[in-house]
N, C-alpha and C. Protein backbone atom coordinates (compact mmCIF):
# COMPACT_ATOMS: atom_id res chain seq x y z
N UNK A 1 8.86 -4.23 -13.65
CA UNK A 1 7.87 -5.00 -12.93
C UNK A 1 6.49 -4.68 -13.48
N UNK A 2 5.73 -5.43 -14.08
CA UNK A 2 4.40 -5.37 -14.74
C UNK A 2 3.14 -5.46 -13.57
N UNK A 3 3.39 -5.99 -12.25
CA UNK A 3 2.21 -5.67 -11.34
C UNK A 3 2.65 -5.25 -10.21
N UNK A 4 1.69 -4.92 -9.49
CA UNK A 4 1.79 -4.50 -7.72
C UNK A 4 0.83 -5.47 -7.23
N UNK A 5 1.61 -5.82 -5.71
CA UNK A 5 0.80 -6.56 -5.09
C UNK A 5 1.24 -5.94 -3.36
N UNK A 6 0.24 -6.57 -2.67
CA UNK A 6 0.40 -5.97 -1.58
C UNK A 6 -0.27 -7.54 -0.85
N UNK A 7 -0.31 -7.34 1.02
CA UNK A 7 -0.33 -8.43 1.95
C UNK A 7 -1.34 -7.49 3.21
N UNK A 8 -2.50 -7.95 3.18
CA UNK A 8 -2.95 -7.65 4.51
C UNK A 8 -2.53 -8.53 5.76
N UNK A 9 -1.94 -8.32 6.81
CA UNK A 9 -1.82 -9.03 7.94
C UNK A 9 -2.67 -8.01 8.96
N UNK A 10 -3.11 -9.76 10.27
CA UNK A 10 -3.28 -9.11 11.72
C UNK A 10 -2.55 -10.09 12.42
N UNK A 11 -2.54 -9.37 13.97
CA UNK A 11 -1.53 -9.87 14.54
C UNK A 11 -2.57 -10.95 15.55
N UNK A 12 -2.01 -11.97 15.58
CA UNK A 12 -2.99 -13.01 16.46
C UNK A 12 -2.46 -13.01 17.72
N UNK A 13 -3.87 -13.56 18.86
CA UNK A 13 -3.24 -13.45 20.33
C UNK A 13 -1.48 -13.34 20.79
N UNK A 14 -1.05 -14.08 19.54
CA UNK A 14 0.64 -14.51 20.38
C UNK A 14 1.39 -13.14 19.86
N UNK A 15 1.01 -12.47 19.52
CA UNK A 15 1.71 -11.51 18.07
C UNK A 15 2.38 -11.70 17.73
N UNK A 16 1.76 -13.04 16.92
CA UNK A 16 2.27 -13.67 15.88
C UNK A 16 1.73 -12.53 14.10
N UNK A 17 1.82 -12.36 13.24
CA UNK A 17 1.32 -11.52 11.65
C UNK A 17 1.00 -13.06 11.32
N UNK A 18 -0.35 -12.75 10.90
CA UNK A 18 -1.01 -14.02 9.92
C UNK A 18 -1.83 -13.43 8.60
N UNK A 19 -1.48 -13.57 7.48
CA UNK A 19 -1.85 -13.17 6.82
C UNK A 19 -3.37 -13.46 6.15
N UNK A 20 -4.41 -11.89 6.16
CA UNK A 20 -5.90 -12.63 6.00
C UNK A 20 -6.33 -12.19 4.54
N UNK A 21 -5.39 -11.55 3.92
CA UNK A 21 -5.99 -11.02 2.82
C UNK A 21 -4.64 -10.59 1.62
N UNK A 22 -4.96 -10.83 0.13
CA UNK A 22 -3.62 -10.66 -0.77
C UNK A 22 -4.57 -9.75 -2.40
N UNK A 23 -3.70 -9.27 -2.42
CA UNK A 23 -3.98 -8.25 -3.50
C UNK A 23 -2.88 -8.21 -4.94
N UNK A 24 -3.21 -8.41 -5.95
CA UNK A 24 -2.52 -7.96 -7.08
C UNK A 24 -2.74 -7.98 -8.17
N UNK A 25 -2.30 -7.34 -8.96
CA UNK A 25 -2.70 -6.45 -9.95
C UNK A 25 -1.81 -6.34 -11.21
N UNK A 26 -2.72 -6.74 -12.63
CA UNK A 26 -1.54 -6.59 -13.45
C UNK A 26 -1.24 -4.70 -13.73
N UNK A 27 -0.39 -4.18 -14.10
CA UNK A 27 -0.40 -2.54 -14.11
C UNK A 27 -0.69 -2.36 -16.26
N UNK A 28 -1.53 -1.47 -16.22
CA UNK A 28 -1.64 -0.86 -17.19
C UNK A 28 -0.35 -0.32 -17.77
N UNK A 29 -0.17 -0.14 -19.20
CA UNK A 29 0.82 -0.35 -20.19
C UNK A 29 1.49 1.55 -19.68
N UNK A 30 0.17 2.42 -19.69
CA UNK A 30 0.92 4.02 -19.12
C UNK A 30 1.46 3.93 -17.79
N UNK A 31 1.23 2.47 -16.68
CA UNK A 31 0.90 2.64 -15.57
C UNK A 31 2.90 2.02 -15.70
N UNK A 32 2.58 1.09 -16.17
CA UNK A 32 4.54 0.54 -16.30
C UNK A 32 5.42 1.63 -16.66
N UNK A 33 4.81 2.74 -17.09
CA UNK A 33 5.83 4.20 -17.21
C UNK A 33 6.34 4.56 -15.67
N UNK A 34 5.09 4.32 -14.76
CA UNK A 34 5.38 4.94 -12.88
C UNK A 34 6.73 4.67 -12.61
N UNK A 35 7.40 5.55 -11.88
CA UNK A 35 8.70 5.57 -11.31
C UNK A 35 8.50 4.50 -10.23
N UNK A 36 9.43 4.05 -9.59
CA UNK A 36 9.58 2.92 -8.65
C UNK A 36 8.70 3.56 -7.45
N UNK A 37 8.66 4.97 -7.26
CA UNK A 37 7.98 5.45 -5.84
C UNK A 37 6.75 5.33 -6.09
N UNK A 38 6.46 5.62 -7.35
CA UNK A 38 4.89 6.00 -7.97
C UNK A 38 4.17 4.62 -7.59
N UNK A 39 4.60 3.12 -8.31
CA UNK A 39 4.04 1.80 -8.14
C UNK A 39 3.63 1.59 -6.80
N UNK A 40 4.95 1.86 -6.33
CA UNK A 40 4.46 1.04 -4.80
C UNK A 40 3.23 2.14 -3.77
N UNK A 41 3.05 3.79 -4.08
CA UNK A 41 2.02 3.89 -3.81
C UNK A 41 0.93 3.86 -4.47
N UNK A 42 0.66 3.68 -6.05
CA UNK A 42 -0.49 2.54 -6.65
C UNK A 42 -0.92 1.72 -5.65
N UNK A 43 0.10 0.69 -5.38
CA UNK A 43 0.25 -0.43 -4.77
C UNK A 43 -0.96 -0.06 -3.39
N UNK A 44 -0.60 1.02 -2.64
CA UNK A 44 -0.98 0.94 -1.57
C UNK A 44 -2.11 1.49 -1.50
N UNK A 45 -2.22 3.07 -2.34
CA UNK A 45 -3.99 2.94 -2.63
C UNK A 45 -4.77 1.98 -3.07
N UNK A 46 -4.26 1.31 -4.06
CA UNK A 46 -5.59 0.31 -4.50
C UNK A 46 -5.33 -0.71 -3.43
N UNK A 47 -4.31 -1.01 -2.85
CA UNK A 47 -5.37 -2.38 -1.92
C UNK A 47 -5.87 -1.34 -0.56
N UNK A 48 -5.58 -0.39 -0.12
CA UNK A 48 -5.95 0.09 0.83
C UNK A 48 -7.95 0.08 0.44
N UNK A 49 -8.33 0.62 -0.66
CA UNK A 49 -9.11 0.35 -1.50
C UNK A 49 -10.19 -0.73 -1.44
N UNK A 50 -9.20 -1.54 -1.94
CA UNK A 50 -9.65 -2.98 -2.22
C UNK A 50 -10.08 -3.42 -0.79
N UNK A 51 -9.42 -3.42 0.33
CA UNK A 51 -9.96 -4.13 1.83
C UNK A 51 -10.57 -2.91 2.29
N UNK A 52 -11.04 -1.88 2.01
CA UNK A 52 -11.53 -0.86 2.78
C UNK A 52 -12.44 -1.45 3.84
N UNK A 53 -13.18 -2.81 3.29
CA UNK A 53 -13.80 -3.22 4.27
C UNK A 53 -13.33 -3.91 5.99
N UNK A 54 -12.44 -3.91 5.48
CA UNK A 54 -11.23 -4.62 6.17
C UNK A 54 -10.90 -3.60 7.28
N UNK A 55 -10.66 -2.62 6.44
CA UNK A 55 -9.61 -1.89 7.56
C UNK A 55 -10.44 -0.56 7.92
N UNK A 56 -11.51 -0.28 7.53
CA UNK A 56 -12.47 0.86 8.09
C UNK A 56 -12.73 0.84 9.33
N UNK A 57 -12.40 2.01 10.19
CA UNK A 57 -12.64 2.11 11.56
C UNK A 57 -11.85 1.29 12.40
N UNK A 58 -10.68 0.92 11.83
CA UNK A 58 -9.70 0.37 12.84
C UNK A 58 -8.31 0.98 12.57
N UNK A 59 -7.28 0.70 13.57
CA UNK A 59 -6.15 1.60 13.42
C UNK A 59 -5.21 0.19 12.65
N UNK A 60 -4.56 0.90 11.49
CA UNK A 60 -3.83 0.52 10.47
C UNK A 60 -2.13 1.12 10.34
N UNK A 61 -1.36 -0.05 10.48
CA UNK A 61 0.32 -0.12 10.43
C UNK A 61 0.25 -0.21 9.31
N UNK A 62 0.90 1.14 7.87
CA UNK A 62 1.46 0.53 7.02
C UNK A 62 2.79 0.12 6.89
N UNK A 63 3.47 -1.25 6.40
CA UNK A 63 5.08 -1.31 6.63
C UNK A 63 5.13 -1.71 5.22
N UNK A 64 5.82 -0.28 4.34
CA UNK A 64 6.45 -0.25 3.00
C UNK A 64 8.10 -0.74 3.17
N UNK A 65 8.47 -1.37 1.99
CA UNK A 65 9.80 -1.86 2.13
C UNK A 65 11.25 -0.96 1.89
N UNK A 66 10.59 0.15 1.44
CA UNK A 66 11.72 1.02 1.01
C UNK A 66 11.55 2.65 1.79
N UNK A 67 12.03 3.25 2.24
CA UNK A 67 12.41 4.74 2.67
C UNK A 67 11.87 5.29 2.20
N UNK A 68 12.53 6.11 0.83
CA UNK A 68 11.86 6.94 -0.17
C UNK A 68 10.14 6.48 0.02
N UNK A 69 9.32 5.48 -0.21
CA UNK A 69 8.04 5.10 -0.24
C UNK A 69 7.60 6.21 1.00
N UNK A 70 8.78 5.72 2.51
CA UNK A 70 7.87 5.81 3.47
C UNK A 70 7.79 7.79 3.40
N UNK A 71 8.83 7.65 2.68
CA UNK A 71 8.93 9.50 3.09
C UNK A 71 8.30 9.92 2.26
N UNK A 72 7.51 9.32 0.66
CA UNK A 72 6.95 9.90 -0.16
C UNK A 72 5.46 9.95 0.37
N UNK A 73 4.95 8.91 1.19
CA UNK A 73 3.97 9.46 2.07
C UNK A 73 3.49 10.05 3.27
N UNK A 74 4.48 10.20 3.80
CA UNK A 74 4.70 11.30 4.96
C UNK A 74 5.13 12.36 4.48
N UNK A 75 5.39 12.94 3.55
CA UNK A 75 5.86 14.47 3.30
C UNK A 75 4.24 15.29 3.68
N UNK A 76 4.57 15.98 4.27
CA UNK A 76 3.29 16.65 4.37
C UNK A 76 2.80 17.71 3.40
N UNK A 77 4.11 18.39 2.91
CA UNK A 77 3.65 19.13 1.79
C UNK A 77 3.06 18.63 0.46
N UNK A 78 3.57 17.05 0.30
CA UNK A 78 3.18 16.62 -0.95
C UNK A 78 1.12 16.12 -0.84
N UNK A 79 1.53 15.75 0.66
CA UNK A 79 0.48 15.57 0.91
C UNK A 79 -0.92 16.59 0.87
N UNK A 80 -0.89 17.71 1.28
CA UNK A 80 -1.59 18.79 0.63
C UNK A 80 -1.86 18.77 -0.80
N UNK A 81 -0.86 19.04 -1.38
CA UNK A 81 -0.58 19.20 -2.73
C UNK A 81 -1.58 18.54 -3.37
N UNK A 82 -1.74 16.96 -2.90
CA UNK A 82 -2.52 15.98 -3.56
C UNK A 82 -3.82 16.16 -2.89
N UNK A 83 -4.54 16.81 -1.88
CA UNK A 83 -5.72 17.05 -1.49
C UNK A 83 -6.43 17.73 -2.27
C-alpha cells in the first residue's frame, strides 16, 4: 500500500457519524518499508496532526481497524519508550 489515509467524523444530533474532514497521503519510498502496524500509526499521527485544529480541546474516539494497531497504542510501556 503506497498511502495512508484516515476519516474525521462527528456524531450529529441523531448519532448519526457524518463525516467533516479526509486525509491522505502518498508514503515516502523509506516510509513503504513500515510494517503494517507502523503505517497505520503514521496514519494516525499525521492526520491527528493535520486536524489538530479540529480536535484540540475536545474529547477524541480513535476507532483503528485492526487489534494489533489498537494494542500498539495502548501498550504503555511502548508508550514511554517513545516519550
Amino acid at each position: 500500500n503506497d498511502t495512508i489515509s484516515t476519516i474525521l467524523v462527528q456524531q450529529n444530533k441523531d448519532n448519526d457519524e457524518q463525516p467533516i474532514a479526509f486525509f491522505s497521503q502518498s508514503l515516502d519510498d523509506y516510509e513503504l518499508k513500515y510494517s503494517f502496524i507502523e503505517k497505520h500509526v503514521l496514519a494516525v499521527i499525521r492526520s491527528l496532526k493535520k486536524f489538530k485544529h479540529l480536535v484540540s480541546n475536545n474529547k477524541v474516539q480513535l476507532l483503528v481497524s485492526h487489534a494489533r494497531v489498537k494494542d500498539f497504542l495502548l501498550n504503555k510501556d511502548l508508550n514511554e519508550k517513545r516519550a
